[in-house]
Protein backbone atom coordinates (compact mmCIF):
# COMPACT_ATOMS: atom_id res chain seq x y z
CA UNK A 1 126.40 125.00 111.40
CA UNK A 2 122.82 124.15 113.21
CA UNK A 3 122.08 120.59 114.09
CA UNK A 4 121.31 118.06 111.19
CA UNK A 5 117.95 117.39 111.48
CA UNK A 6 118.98 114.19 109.24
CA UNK A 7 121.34 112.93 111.59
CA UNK A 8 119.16 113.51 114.43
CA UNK A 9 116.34 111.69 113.05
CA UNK A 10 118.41 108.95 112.48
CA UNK A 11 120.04 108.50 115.49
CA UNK A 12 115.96 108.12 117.10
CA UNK A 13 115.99 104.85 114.69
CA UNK A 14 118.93 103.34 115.48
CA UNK A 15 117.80 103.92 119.13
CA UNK A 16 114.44 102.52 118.51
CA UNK A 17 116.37 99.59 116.39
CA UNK A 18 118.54 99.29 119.61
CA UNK A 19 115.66 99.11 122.20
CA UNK A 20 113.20 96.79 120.19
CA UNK A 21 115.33 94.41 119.50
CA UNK A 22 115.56 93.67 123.15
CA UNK A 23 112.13 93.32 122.59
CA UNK A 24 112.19 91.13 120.05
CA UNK A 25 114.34 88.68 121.41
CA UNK A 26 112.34 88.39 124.66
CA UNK A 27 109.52 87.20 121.98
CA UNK A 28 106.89 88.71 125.06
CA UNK A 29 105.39 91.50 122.85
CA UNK A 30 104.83 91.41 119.19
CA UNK A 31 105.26 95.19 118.94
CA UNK A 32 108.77 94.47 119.46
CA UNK A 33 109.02 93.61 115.74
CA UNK A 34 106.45 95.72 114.39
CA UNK A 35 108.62 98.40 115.64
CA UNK A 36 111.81 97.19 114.56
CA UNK A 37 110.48 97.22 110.76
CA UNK A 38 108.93 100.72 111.38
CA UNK A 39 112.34 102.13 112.58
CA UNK A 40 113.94 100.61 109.67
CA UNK A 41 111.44 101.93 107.11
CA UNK A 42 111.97 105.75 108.85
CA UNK A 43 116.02 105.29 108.55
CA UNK A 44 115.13 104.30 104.99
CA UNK A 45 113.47 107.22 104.35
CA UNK A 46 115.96 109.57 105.86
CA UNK A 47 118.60 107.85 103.61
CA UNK A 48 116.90 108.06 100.53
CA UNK A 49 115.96 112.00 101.40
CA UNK A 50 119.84 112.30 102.19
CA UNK A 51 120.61 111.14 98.81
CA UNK A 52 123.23 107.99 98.07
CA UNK A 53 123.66 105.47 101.05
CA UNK A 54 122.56 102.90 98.63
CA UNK A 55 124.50 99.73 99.92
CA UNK A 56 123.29 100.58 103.90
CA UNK A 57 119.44 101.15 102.38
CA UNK A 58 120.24 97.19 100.88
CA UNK A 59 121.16 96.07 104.23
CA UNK A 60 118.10 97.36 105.73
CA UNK A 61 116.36 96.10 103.19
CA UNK A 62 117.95 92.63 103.93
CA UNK A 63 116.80 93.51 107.76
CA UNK A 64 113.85 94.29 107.36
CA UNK A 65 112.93 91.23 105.12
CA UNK A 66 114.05 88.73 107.64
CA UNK A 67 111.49 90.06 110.01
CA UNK A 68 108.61 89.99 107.46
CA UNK A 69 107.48 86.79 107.63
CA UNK A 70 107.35 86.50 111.75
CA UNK A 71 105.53 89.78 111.93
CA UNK A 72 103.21 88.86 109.06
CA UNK A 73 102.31 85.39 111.30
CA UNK A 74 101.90 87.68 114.17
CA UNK A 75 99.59 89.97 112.22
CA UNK A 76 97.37 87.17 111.37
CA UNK A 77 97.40 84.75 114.21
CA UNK A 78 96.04 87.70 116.48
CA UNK A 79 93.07 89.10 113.88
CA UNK A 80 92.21 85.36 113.98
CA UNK A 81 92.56 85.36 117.45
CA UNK A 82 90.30 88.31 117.78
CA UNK A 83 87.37 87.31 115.32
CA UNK A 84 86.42 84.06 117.37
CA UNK A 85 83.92 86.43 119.69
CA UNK A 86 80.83 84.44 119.78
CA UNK A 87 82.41 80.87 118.72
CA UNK A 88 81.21 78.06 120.78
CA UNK A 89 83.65 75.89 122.95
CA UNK A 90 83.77 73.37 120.08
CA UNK A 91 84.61 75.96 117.39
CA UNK A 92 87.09 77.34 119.73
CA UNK A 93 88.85 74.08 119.65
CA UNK A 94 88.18 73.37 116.13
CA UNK A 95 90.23 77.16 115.61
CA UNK A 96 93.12 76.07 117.34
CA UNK A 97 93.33 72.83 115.77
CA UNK A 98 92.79 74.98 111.96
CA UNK A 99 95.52 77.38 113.21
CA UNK A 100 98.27 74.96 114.38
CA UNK A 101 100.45 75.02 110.86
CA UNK A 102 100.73 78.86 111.09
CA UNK A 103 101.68 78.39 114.96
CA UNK A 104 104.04 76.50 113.98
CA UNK A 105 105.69 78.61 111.10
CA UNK A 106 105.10 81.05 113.30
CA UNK A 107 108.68 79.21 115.40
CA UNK A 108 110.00 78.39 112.30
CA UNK A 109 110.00 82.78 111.42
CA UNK A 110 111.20 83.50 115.08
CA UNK A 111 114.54 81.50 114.94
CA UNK A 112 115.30 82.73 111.75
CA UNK A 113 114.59 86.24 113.22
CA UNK A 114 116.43 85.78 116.06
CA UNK A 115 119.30 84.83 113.95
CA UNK A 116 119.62 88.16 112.38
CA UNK A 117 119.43 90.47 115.28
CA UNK A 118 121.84 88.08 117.33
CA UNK A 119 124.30 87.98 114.16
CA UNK A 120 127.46 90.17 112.94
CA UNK A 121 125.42 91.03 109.61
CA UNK A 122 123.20 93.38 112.53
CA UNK A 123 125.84 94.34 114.39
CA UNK A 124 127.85 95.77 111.36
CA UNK A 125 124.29 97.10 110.48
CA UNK A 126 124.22 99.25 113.47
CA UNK A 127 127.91 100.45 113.01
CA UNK A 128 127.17 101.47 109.97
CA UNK A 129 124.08 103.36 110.78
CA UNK A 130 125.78 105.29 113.76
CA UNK A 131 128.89 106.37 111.28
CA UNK A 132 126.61 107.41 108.60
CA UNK A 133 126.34 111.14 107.68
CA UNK A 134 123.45 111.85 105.89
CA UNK A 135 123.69 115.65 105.56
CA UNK A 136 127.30 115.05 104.04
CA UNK A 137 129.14 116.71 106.52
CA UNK A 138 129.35 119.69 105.60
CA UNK A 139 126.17 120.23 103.21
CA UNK A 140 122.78 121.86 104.24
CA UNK A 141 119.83 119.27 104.86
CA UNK A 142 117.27 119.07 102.46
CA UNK A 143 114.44 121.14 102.35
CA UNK A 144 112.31 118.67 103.66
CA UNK A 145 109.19 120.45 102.36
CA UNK A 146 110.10 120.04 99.20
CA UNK A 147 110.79 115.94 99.91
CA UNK A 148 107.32 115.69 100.20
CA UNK A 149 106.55 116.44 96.59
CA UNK A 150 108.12 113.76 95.04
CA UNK A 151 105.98 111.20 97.14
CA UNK A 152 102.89 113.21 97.41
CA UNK A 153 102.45 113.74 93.03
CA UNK A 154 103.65 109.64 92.90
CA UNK A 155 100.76 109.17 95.19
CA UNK A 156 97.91 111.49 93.63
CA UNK A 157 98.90 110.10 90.03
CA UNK A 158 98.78 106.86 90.90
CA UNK A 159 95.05 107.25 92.84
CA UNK A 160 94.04 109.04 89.29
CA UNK A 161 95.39 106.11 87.37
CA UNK A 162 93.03 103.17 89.10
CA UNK A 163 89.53 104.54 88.74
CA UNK A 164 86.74 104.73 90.74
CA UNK A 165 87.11 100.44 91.30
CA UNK A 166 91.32 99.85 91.85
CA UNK A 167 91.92 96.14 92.58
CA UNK A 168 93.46 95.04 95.95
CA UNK A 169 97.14 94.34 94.51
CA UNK A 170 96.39 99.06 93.27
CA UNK A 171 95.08 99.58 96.65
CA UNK A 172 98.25 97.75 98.51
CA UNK A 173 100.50 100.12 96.43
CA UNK A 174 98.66 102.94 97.58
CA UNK A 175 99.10 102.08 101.23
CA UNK A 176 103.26 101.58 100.27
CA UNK A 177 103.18 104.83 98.43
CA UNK A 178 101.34 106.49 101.51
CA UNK A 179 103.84 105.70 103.85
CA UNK A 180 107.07 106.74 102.01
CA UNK A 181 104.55 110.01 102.10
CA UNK A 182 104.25 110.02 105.73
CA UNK A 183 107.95 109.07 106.87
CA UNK A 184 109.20 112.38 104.78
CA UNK A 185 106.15 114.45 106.42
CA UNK A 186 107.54 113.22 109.75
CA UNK A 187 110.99 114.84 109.69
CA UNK A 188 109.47 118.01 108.34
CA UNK A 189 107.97 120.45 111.36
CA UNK A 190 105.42 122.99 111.90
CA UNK A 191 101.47 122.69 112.58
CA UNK A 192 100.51 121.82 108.65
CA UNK A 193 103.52 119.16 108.81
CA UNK A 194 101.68 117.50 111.76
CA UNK A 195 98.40 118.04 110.47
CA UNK A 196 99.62 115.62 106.99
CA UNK A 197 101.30 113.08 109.59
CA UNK A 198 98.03 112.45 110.78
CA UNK A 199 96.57 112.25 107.23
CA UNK A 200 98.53 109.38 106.09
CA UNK A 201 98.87 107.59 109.29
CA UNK A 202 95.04 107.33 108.63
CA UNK A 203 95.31 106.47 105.37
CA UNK A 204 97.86 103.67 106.38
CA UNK A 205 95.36 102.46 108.79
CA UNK A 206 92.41 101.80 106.20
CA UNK A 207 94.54 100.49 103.34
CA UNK A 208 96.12 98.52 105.93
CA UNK A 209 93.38 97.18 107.57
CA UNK A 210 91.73 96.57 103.69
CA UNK A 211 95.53 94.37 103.16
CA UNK A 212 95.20 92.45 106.35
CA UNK A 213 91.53 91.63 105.72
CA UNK A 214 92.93 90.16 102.22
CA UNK A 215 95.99 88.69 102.88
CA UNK A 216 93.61 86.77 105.92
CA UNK A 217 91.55 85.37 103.68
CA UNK A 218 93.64 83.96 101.32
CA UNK A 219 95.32 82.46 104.29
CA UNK A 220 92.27 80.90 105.48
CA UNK A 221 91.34 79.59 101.91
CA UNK A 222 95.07 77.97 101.80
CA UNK A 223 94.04 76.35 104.82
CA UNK A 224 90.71 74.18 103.94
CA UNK A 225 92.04 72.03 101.14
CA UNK A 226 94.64 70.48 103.70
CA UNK A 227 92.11 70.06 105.42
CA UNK A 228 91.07 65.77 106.08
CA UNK A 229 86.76 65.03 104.79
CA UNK A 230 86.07 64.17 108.44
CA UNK A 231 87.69 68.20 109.33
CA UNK A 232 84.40 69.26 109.24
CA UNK A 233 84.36 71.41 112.35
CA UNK A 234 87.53 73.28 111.00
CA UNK A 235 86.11 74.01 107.68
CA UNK A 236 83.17 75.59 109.12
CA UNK A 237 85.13 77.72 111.69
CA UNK A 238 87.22 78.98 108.26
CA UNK A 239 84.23 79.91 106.74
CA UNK A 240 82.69 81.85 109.37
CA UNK A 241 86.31 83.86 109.61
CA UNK A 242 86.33 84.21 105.85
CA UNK A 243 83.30 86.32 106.15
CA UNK A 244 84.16 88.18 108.72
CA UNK A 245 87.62 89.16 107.07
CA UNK A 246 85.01 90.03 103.84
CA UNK A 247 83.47 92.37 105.74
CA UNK A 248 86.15 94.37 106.65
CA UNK A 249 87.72 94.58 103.19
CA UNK A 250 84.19 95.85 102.13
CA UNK A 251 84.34 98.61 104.90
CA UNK A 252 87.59 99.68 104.00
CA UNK A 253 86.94 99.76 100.49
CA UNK A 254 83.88 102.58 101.27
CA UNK A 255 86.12 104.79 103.41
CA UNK A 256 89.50 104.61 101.67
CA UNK A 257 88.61 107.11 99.09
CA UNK A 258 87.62 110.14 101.43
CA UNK A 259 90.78 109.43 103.88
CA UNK A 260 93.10 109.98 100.74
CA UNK A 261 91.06 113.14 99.79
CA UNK A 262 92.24 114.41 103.50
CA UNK A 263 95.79 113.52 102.73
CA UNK A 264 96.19 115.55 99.37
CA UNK A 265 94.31 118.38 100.77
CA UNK A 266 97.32 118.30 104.22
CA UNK A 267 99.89 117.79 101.62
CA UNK A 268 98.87 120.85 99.13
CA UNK A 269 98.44 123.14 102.03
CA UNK A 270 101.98 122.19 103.48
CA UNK A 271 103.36 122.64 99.70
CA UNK A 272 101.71 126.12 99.17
């Protein structure tokens, strides 16, 4: 029998869980958790391909949910961060001071990440990862070609079901939809296989961009009625960012359409 191309693939997450962890801990780059949630979504994926394995998919689910909310604040704090370009010394200061509650959630989400990955639920995690056997020892993998169905017709009947004018709460399911897509197209192979990676990772990016730009202003609106009468400064800087997150959803909104056009067209001609 060849090599599992299951098993392989999942032993590259559990290495990837391994290394960013390190990562994560150190708290010096924020790509240490981003990447600790994508490793978790791709062993995910290569479980629910294998079939079964539903009590270890629950346990990354658990995983990956205690890391939500510190890479969410992450997400956020650093789009702020980089939409002050032209502020004024004053609004500068008036950002920080609008910003301090999330900086400090922000601590609040790091212990309690930092309490998973140093705990024995992780650790058992791990072991349980390294002993699994997704092929079934003994069968033959999947035909991952045929994986990509399933995910690919959820996706193209759910973009016919919204209409030309899908809210954001359709569009977020899209992106979620597009990247249980995309994690089956990556442990496929072959030129067209590559060809639909690139497709969705795309068409993550814009519906992606389109959540970040909403779940930001919401954020910012929560904000302002905390917010004291003499605040005046603040509620002016969270204005000014409210727009500019507006403008981004509205960009995203024009292009998302096209982007998902390019995705079923890589997906039918890997299918054919």
């Amino acid at each position: 029998m060849g090599v599992d191309p299951l098993r392989v693939r999942l032993d590259e997450q559990l290495h990837q869980l391994r290394v960013n962890a390190e990562v994560a801990l150190a708290d010096t780059d924020p790509e240490g958790v981003h990447q600790l949630r994508v490793a978790v979504r791709r062993a995910r994926a290569v479980l629910r391909t294998a079939g079964g394995f539903d009590e270890l998919r629950a346990e990354l689910r658990w995983f990956f949910g205690r890391l939500g909310p510190l890479r969410d604040l992450d997400v956020l704090l650093a789009r702020f961060r980089a939409d002050t370009a032209g502020f004024s010394a004053a609004e500068l200061a008036a950002f920080e001071r609008l910003l301090a509650g999330l900086v400090a959630d922000r601590e609040k989400a790091l212990r309690r990440a930092t309490k998973a990955l140093r705990g024995g639920r992780y650790a058992r995690l791990l072991a349980e990862l390294a002993a699994a056997t997704p092929s079934g020892g003994g069968q033959e993998p999947p035909d991952l070609v045929a994986e990509i169905a399933k995910p690919h017709d959820r996706l193209r009947a759910e973009v016919a079901a919204i209409g030309p004018d899908p809210t954001d709460e359709q569009l977020h399911e899209l992106r979620i939809l597009g990247k249980k897509l995309r994690y089956v197209a990556e442990m496929a192979t072959g030129g067209r296989a590559r060809a639909l990676v690139k497709a969705t990772r795309r068409f993550q990016d814009v519906l992606g961009e389109f959540h970040d730009a909403c779940v930001a202003e919401e954020r910012l609106r929560a904000l302002v009625p905390a917010l004291a009468p003499a605040d005046l400064d603040e509620a002016f800087v969270a204005g000014r960012l409210v727009e500019r997150e507006r403008v981004k959803q509205q960009a995203m909104r024009a292009t998302w359409h096209d982007v998902w056009l390019k995705v079923d067209s890589r997906a039918g001609a890997l299918r054919q």
